[in-house]
N, C-alpha and C. Protein backbone atom coordinates (compact mmCIF):
# COMPACT_ATOMS: atom_id res chain seq x y z
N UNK A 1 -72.48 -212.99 59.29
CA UNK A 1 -72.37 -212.48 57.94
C UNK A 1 -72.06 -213.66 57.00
N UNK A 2 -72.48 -213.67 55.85
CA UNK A 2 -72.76 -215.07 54.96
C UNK A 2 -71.43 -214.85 54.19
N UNK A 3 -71.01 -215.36 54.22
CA UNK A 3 -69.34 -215.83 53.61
C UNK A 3 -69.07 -215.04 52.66
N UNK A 4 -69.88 -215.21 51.49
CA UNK A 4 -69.72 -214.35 50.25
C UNK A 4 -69.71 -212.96 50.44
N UNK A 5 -70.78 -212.53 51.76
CA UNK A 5 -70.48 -210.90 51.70
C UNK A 5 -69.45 -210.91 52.06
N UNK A 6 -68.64 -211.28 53.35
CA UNK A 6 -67.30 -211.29 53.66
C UNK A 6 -66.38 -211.35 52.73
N UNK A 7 -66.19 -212.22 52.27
CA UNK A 7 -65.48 -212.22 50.88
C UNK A 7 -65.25 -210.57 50.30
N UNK A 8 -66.22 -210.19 50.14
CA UNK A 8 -66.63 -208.84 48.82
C UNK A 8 -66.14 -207.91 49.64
N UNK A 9 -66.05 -207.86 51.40
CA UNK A 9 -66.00 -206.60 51.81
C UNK A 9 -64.08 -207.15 52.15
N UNK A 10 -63.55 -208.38 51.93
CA UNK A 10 -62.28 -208.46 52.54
C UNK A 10 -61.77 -207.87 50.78
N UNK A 11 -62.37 -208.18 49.95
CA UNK A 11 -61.42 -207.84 49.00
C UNK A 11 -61.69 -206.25 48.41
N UNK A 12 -62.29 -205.82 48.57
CA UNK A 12 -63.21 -204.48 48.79
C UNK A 12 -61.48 -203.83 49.36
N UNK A 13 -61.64 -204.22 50.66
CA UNK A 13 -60.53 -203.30 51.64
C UNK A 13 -59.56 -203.58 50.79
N UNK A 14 -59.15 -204.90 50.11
CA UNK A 14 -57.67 -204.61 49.92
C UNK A 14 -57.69 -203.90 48.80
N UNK A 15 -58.69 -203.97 47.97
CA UNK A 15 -58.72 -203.26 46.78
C UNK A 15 -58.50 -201.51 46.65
N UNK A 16 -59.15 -201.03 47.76
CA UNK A 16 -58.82 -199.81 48.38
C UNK A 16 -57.16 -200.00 48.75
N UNK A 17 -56.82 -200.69 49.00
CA UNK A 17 -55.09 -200.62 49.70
C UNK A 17 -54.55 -200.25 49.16
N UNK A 18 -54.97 -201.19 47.57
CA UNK A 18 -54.07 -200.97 46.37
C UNK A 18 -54.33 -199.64 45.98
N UNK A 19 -55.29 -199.46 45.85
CA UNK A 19 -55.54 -198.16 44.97
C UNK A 19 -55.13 -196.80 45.89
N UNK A 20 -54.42 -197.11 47.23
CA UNK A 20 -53.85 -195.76 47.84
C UNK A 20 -52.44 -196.04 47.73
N UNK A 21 -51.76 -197.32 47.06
CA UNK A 21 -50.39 -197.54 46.94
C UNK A 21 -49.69 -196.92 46.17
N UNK A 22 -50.49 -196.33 44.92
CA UNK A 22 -50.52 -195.92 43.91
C UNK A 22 -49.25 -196.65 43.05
N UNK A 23 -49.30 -197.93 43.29
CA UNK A 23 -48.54 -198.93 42.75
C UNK A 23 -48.83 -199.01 41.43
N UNK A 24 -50.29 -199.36 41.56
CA UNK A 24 -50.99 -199.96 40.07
C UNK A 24 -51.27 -197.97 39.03
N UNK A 25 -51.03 -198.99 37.84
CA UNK A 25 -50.91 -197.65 36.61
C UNK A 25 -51.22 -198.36 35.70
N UNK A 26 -52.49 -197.62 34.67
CA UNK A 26 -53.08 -198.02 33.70
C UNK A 26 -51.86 -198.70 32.28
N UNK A 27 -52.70 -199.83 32.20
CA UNK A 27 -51.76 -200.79 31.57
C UNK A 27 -50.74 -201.79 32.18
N UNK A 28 -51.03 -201.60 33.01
CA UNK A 28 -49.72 -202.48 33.95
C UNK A 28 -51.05 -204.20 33.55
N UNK A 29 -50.11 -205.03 34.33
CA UNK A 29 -50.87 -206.28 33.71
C UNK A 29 -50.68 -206.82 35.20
N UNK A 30 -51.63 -207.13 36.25
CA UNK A 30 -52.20 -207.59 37.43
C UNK A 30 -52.39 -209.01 37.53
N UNK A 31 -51.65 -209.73 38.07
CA UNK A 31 -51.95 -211.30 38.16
C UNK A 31 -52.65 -212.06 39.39
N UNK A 32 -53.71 -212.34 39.28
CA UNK A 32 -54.38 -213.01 40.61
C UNK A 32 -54.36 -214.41 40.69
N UNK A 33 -54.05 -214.96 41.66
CA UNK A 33 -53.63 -216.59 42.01
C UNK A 33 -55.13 -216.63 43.09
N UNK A 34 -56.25 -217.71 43.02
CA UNK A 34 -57.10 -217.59 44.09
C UNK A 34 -57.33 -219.39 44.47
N UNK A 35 -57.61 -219.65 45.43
CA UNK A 35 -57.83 -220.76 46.06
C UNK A 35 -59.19 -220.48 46.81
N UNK A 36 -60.65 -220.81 46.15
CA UNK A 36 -62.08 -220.07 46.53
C UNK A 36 -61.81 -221.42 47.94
N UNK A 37 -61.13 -222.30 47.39
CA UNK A 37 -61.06 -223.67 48.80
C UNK A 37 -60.79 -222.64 50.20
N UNK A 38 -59.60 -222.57 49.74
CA UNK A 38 -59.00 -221.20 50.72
C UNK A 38 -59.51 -220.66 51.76
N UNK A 39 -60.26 -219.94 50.82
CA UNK A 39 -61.10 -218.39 50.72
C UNK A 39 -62.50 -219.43 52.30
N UNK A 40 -62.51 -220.41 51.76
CA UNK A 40 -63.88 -221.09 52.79
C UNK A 40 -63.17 -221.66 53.50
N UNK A 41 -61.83 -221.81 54.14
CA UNK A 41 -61.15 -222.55 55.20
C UNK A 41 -61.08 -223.53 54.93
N UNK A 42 -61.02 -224.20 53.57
CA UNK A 42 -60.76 -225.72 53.68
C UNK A 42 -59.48 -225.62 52.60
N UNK A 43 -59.13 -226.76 52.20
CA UNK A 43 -57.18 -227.27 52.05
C UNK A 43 -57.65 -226.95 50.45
N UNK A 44 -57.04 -226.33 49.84
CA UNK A 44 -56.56 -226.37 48.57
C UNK A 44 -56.88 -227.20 47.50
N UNK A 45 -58.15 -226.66 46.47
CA UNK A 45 -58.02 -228.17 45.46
C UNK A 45 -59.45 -228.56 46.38
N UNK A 46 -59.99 -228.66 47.44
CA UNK A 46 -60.94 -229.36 47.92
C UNK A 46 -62.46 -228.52 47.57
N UNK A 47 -62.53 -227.59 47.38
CA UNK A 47 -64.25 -227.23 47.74
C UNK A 47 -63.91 -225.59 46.92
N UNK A 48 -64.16 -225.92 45.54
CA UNK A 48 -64.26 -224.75 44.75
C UNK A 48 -65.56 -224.09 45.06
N UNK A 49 -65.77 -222.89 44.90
CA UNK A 49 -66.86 -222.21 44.83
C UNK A 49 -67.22 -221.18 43.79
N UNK A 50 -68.54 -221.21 42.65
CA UNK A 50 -68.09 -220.04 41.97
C UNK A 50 -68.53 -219.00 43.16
N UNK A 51 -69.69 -219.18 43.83
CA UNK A 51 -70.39 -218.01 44.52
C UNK A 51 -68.39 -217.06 45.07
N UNK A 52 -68.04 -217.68 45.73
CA UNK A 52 -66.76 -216.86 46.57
C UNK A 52 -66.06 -216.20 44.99
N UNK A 53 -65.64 -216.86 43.69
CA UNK A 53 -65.09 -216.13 42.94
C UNK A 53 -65.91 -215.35 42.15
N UNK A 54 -67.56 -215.04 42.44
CA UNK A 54 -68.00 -214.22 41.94
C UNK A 54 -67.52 -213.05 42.70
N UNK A 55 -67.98 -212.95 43.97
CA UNK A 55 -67.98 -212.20 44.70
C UNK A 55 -66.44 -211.29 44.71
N UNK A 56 -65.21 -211.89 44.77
CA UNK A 56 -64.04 -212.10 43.90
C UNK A 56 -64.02 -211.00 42.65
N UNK A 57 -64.48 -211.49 41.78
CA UNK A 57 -64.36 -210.84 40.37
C UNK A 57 -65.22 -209.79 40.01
N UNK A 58 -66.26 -209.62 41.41
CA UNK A 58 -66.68 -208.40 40.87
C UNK A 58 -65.88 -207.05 41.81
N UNK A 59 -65.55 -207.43 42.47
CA UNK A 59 -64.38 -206.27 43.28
C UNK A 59 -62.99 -206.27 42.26
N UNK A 60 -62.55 -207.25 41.93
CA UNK A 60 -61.35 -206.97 41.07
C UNK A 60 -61.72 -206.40 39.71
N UNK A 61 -63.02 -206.54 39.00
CA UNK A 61 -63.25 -205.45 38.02
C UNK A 61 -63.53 -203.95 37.73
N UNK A 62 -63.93 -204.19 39.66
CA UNK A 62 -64.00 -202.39 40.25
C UNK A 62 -62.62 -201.81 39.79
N UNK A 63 -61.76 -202.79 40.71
CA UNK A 63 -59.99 -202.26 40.81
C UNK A 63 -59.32 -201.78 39.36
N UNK A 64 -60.26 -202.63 38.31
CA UNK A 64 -59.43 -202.78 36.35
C UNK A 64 -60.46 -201.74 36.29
N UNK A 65 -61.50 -201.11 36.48
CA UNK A 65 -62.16 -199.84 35.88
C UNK A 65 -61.56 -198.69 36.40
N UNK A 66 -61.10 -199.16 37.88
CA UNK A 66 -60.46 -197.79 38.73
C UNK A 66 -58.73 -197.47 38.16
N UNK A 67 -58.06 -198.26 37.53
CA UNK A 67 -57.29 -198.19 37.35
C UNK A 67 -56.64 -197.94 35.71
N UNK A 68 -57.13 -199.20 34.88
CA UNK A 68 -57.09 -199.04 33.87
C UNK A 68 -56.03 -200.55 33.92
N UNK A 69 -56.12 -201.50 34.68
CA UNK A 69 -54.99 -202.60 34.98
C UNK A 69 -55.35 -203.64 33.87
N UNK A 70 -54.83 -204.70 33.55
CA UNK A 70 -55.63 -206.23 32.81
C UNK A 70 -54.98 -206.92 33.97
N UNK A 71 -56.14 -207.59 34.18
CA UNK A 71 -56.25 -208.57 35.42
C UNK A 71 -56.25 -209.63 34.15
N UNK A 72 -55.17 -210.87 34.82
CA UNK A 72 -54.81 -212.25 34.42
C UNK A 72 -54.94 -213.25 35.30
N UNK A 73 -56.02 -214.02 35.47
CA UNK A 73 -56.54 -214.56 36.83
C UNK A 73 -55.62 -216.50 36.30
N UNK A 74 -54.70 -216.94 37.62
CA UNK A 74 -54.36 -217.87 36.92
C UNK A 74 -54.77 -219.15 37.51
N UNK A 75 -54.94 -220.23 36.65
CA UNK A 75 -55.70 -221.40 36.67
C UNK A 75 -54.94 -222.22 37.83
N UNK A 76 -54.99 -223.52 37.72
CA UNK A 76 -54.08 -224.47 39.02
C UNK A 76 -53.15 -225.40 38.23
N UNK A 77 -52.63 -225.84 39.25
CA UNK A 77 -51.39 -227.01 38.57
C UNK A 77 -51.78 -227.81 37.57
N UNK A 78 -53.62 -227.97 37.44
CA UNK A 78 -53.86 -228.74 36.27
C UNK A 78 -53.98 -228.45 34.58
N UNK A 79 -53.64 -227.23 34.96
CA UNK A 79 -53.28 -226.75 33.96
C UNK A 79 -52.24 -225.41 33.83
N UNK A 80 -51.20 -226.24 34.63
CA UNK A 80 -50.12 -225.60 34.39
C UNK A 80 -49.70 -224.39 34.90
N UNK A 81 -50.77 -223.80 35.45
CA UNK A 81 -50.97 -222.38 35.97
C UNK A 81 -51.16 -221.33 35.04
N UNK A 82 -51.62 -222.21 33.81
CA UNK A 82 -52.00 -221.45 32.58
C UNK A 82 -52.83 -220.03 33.18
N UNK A 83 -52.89 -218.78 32.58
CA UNK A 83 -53.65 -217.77 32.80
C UNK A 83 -54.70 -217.35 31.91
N UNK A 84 -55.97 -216.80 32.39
CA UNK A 84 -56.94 -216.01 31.62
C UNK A 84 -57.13 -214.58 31.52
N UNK A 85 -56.78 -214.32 30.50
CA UNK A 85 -56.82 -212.90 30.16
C UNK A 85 -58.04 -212.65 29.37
N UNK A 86 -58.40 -211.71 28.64
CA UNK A 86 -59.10 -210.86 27.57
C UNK A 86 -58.37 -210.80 26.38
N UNK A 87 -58.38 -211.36 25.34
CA UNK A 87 -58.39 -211.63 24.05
C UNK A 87 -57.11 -210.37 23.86
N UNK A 88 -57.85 -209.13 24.17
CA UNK A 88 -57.54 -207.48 23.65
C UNK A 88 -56.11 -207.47 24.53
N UNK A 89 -56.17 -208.06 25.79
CA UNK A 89 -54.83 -208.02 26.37
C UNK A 89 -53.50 -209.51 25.49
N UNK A 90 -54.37 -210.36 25.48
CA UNK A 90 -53.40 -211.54 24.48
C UNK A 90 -52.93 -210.37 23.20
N UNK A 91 -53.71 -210.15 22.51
CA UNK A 91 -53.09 -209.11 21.63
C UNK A 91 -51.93 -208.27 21.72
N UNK A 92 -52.36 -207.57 22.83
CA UNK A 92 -51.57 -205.72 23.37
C UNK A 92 -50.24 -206.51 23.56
N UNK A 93 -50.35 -207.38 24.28
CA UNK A 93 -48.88 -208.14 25.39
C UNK A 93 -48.05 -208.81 24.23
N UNK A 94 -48.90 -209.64 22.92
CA UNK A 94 -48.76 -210.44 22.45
C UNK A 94 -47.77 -211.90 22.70
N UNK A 95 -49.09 -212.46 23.44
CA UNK A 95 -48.93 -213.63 24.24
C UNK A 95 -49.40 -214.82 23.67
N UNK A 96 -48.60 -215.69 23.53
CA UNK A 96 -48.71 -216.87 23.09
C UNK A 96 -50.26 -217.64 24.16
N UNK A 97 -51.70 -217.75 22.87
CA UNK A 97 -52.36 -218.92 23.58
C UNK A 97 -52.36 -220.22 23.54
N UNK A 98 -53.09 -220.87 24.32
CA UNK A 98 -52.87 -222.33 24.08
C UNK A 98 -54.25 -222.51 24.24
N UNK A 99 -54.08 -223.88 24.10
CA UNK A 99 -56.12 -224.49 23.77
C UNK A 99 -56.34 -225.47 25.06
N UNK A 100 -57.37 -224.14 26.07
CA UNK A 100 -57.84 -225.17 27.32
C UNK A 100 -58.61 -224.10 27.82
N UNK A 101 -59.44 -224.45 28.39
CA UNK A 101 -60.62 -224.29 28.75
C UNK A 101 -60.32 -224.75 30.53
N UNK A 102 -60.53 -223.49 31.04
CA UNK A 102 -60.42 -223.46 32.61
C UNK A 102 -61.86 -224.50 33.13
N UNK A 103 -61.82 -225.27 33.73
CA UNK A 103 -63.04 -225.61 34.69
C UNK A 103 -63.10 -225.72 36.19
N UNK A 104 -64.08 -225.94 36.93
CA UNK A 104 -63.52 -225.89 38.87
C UNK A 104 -61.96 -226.83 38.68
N UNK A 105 -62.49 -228.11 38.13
CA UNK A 105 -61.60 -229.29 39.00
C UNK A 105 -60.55 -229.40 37.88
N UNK A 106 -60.41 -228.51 36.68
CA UNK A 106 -59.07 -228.16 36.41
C UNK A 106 -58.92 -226.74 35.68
N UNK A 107 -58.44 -226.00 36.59
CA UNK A 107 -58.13 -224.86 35.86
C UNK A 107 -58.23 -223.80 37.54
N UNK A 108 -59.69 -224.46 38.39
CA UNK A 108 -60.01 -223.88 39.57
C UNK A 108 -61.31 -222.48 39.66
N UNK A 109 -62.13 -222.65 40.45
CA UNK A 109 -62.87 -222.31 40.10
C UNK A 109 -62.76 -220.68 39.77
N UNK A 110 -61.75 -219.81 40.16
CA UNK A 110 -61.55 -218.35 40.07
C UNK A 110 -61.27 -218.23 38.57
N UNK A 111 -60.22 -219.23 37.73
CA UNK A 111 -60.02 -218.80 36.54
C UNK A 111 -61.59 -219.54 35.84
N UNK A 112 -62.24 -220.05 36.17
CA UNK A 112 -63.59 -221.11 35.16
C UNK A 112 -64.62 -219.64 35.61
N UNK A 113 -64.64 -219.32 36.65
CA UNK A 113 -65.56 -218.27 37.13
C UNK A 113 -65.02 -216.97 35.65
N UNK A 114 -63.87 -216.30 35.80
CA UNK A 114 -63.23 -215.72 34.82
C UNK A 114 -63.53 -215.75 33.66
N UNK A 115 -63.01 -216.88 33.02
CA UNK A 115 -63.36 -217.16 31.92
C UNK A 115 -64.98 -216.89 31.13
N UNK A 116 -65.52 -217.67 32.22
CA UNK A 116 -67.27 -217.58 31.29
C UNK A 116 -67.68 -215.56 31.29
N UNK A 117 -67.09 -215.14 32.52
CA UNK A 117 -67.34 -213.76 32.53
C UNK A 117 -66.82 -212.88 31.62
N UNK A 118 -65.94 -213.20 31.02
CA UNK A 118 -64.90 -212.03 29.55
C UNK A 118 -65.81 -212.35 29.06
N UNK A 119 -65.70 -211.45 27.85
CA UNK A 119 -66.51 -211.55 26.19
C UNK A 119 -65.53 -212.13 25.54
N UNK A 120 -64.05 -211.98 25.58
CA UNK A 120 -63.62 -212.61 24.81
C UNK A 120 -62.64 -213.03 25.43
N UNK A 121 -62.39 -214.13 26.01
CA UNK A 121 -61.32 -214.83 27.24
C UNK A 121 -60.17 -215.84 25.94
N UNK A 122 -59.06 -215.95 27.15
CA UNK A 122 -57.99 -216.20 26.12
C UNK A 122 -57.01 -217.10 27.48
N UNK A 123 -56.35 -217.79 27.05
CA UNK A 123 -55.55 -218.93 28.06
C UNK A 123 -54.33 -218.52 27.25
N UNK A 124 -53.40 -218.23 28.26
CA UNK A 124 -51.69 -218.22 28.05
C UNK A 124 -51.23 -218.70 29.13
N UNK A 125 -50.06 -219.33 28.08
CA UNK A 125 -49.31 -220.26 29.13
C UNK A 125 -48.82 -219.13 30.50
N UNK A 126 -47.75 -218.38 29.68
CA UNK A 126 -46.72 -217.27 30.40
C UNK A 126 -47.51 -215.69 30.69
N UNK A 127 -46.97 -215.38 31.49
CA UNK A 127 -47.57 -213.74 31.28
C UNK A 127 -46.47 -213.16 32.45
N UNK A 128 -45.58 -211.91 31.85
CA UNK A 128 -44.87 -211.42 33.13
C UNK A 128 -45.81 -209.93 33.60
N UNK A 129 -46.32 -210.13 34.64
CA UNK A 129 -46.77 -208.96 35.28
C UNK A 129 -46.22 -208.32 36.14
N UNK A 130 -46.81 -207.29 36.46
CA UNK A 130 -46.12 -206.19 36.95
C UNK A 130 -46.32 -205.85 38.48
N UNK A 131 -47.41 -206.70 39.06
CA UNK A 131 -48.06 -207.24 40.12
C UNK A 131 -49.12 -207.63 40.35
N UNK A 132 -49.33 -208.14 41.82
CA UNK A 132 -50.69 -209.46 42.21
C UNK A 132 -50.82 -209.27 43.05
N UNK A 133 -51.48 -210.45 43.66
CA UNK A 133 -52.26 -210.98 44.88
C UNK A 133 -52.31 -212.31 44.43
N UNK A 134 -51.88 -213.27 45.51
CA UNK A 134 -51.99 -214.56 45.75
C UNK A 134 -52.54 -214.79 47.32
N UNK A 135 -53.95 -216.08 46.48
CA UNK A 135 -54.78 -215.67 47.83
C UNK A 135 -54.93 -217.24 48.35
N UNK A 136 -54.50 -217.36 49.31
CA UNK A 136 -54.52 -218.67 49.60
C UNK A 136 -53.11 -219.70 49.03
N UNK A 137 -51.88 -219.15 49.20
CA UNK A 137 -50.68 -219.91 48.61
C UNK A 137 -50.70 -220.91 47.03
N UNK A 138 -51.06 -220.05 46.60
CA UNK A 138 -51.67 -220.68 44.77
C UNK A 138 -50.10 -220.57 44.15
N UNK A 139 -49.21 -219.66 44.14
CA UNK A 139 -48.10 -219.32 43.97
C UNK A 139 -47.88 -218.82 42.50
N UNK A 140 -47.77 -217.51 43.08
CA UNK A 140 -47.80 -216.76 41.59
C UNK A 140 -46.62 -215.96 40.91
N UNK A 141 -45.69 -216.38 41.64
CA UNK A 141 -44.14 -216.15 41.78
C UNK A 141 -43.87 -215.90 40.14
N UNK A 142 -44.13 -217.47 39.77
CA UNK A 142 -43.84 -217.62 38.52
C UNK A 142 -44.22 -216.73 37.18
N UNK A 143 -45.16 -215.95 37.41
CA UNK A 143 -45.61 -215.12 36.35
C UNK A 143 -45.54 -213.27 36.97
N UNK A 144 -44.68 -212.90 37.62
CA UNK A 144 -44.25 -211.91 38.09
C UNK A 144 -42.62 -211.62 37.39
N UNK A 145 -42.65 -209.83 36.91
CA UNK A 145 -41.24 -209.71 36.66
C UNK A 145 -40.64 -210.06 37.57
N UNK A 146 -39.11 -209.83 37.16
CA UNK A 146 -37.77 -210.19 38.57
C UNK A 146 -38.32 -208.28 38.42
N UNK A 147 -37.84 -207.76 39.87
CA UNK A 147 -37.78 -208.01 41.03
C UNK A 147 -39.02 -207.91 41.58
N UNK A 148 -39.49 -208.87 42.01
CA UNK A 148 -40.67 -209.02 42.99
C UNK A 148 -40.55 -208.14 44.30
N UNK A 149 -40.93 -207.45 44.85
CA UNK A 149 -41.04 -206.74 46.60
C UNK A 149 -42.47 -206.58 46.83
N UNK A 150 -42.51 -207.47 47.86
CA UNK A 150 -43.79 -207.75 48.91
C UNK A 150 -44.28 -206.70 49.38
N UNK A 151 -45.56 -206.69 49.56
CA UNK A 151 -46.19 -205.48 50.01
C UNK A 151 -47.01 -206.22 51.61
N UNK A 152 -46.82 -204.93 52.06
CA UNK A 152 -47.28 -205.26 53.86
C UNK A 152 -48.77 -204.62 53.33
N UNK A 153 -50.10 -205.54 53.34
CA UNK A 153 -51.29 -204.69 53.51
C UNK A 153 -51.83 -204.94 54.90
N UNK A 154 -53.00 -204.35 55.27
CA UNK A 154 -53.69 -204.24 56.60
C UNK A 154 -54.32 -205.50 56.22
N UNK A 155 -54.97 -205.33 54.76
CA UNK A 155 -56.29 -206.90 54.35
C UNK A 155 -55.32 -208.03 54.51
N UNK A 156 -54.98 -208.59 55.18
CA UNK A 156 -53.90 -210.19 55.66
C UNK A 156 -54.92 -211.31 54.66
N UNK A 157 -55.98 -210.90 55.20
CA UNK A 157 -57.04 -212.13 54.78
C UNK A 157 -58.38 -211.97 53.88
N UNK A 158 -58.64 -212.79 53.01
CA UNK A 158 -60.01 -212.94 52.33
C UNK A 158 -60.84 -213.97 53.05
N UNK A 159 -61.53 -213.92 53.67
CA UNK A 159 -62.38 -214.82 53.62
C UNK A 159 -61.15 -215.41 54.72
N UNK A 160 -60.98 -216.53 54.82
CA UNK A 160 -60.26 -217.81 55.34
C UNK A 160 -58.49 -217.92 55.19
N UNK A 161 -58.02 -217.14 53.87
CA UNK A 161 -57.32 -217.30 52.99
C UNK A 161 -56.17 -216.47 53.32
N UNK A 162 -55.08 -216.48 53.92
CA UNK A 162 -53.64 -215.47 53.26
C UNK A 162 -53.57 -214.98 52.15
N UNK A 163 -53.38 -213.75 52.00
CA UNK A 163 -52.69 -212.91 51.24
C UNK A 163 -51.62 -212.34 50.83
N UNK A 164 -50.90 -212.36 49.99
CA UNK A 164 -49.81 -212.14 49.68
C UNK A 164 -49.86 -211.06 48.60
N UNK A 165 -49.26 -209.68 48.83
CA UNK A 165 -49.09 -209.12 47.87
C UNK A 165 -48.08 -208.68 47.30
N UNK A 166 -47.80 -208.96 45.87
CA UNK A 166 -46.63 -207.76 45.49
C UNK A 166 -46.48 -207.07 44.50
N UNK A 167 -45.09 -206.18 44.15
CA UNK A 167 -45.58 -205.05 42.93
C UNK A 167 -44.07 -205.78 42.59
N UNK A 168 -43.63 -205.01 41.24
CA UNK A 168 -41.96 -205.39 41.04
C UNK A 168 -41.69 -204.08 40.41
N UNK A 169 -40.14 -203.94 40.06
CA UNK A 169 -39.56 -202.95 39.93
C UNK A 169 -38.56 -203.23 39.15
N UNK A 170 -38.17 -202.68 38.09
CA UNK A 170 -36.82 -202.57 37.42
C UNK A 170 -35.55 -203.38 37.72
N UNK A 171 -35.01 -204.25 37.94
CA UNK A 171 -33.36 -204.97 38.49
C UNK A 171 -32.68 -203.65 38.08
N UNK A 172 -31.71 -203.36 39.62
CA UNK A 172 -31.04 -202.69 39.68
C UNK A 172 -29.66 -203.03 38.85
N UNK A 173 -29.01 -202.55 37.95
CA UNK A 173 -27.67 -203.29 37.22
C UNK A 173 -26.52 -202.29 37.35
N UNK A 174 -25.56 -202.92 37.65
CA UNK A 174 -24.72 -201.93 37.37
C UNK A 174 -23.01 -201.75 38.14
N UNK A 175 -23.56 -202.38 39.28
CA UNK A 175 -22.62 -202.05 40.01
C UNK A 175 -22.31 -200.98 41.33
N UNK A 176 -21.42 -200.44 41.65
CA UNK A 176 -20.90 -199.50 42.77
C UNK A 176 -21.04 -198.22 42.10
N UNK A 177 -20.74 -197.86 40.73
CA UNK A 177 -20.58 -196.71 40.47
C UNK A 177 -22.17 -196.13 39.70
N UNK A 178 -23.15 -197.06 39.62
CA UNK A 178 -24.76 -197.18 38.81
C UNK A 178 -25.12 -196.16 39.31
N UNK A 179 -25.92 -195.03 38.82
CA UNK A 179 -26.91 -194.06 39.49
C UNK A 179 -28.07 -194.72 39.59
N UNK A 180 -29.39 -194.88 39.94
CA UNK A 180 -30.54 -195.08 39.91
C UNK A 180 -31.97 -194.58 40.54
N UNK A 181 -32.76 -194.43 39.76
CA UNK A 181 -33.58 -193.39 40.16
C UNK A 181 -34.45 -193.54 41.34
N UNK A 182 -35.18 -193.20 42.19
CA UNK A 182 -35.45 -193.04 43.40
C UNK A 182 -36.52 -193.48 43.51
């Protein structure tokens, strides 16, 4: 099987995972970290592909039609881990942009793949979401509310690549005597 279909059918399954978690809820804001290097078994930073983040972005636009989510796909250390959103989501969130332009060998090829695909694409530095997928140890820690909790899926892998998923939840405050809801 030629890589790219693999690809489509590993993210296919997890995309189904999500959508029986019933984690994700229209409007929530979805952050994807991808390493297409990864995704083809080689080290990080080495061998972008758009073909793997096409294949990529057209299953995660299934997941934003099935859901109603804004997917924020984020770039690499060369730019900061800046993210790409949709203009309409920079708005809604009202998120500070900045001026850069994702490409493979800086930005990586999932957010440059991204980018040319919006109608109206937008780079922010920050974005706190509400959950992700980090595929290939890209580390997406940083743009997740506090409290982060990991999700166990069956899909482990894309392509070549670890998966990591998680959703977050409210910080519990309060103390011994706090009620909190279930």
């Amino acid at each position: 099987m030629a890589l790219q279909q693999q690809v489509r059918q590993d993210m296919d399954a997890l995309a189904r995972e999500w959508l029986e978690s019933g984690y994700l809820q229209a409007g929530d804001v979805f952050v994807v970290g991808c390493s297409t290097s990864e995704v083809a078994g080689e080290r990080i930073g080495t061998s972008g592909s758009e073909d793997i983040a096409a294949a990529l972005f057209a299953s995660l636009e299934n997941l934003k039609a099935d859901t109603g989510i804004t997917v924020a796909f984020q770039c690499c250390e060369h730019l900061n881990r800046a993210l790409v959103v949709d203009k309409s989501a920079r708005n809604r969130l009202n998120l500070e942009e900045v001026s850069a332009v994702p490409v493979p060998d800086a930005g990586g090829s999932m957010a440059a793949y991204a980018y040319k695909q919006m109608n109206e694409p937008a780079v922010v530095e920050t974005i706190r979401a509400d959950s992700g997928i980090d595929i290939g140890d890209t580390m997406i820690g940083m743009h997740l509310k506090p409290v982060a909790v990991p999700l166990r899926f069956n899909q482990r892998l894309i392509g070549e690549a670890r998966v990591t998923a998680a959703r977050t939840r409210p910080k519990l405050i309060g103390g011994e005597r706090a009620v909190y809801r279930v």
